[in-house]
Protein backbone atom coordinates (compact mmCIF):
# COMPACT_ATOMS: atom_id res chain seq x y z
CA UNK A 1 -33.11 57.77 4.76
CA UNK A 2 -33.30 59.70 7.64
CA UNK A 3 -33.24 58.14 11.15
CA UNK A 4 -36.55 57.26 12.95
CA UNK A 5 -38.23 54.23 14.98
CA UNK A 6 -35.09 53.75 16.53
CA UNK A 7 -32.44 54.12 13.93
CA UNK A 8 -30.69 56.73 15.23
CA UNK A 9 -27.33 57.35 13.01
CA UNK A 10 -24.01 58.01 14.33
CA UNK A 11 -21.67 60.92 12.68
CA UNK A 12 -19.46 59.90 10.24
CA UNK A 13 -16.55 60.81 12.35
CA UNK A 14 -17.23 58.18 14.40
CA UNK A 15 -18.43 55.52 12.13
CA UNK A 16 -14.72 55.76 10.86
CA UNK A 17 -13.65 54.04 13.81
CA UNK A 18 -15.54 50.67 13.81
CA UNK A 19 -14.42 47.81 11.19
CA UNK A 20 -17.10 45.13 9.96
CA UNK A 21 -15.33 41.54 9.85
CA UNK A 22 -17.74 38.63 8.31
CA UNK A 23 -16.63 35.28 7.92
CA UNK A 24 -18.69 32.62 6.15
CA UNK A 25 -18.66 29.15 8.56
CA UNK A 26 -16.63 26.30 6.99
CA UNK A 27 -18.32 23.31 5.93
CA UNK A 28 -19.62 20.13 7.90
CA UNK A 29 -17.06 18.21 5.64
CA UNK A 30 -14.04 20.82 6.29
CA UNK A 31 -14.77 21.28 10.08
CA UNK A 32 -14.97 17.11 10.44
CA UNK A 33 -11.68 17.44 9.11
CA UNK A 34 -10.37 19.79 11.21
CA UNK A 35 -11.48 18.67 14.87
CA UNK A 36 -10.74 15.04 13.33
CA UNK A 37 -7.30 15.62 13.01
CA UNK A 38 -7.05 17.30 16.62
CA UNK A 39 -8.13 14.33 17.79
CA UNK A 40 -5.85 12.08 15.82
CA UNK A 41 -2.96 14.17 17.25
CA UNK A 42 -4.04 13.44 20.73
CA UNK A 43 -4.88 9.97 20.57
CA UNK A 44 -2.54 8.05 18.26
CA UNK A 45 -4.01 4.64 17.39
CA UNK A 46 0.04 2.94 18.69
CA UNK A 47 -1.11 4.68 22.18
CA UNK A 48 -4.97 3.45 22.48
CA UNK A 49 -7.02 0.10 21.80
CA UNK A 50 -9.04 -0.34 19.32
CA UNK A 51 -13.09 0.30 21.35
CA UNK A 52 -11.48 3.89 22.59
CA UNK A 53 -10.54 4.79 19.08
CA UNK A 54 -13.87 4.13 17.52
CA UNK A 55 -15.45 6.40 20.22
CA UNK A 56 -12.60 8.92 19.27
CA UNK A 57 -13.78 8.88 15.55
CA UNK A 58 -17.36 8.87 16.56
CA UNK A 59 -16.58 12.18 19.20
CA UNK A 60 -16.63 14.91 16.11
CA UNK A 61 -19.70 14.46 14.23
CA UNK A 62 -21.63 13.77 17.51
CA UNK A 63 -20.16 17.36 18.80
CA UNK A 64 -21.44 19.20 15.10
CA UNK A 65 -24.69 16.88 15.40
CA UNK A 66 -25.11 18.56 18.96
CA UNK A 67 -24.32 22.22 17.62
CA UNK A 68 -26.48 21.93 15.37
CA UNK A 69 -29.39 21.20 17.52
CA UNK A 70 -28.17 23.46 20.02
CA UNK A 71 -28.19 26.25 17.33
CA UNK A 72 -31.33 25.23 15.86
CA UNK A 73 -33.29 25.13 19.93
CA UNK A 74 -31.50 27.96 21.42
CA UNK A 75 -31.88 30.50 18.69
CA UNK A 76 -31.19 34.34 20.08
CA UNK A 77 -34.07 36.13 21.06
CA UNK A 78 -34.24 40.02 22.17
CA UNK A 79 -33.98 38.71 26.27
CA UNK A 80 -31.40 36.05 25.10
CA UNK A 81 -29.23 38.02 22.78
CA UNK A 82 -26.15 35.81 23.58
CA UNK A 83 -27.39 32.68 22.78
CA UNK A 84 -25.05 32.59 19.62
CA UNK A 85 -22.68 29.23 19.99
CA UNK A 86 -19.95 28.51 17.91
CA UNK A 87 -18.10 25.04 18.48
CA UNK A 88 -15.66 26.65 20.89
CA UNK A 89 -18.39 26.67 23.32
CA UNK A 90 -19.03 22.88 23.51
């Protein structure tokens, strides 16, 4: 439709420019995995006792439990725009 309350369009020329990249998130399972191994790589069980590796395997899913409470509190608002965490931010 035609532009109004806002929408204001941009020509087509310049539309051309900009590229729209959308990745779904991996799952809890597949991310688990992922950090899980990063953590196996930089503790190896020969190196550390037994009480520091059960923290170790303990570390990922209490870093997803806390992004997902931190992206379920801090959700963006208009004044907060950039409250948008992914788990790089932890």
């Amino acid at each position: 439709g035609t532009p109004g309350g806002g929408k204001n369009d941009i020509p087509n020329r310049l539309k051309r420019q900009f590229f729209k990249f959308n990745m779904v998130l991996p799952s809890i399972t597949s991310i688990n995995d992922i950090y899980g191994q990063m953590l196996a790589g930089r503790f190896p069980k020969k190196e550390f006792d037994g009480d520091t590796m059960d923290v170790v395997s303990k570390m990922t899913t209490a870093t997803i439990e806390l992004w997902d409470k931190m992206k379920m509190k801090m959700l963006p608002t208009p004044a907060k725009f950039h409250y948008v965490f992914n788990m790089r931010d932890l």
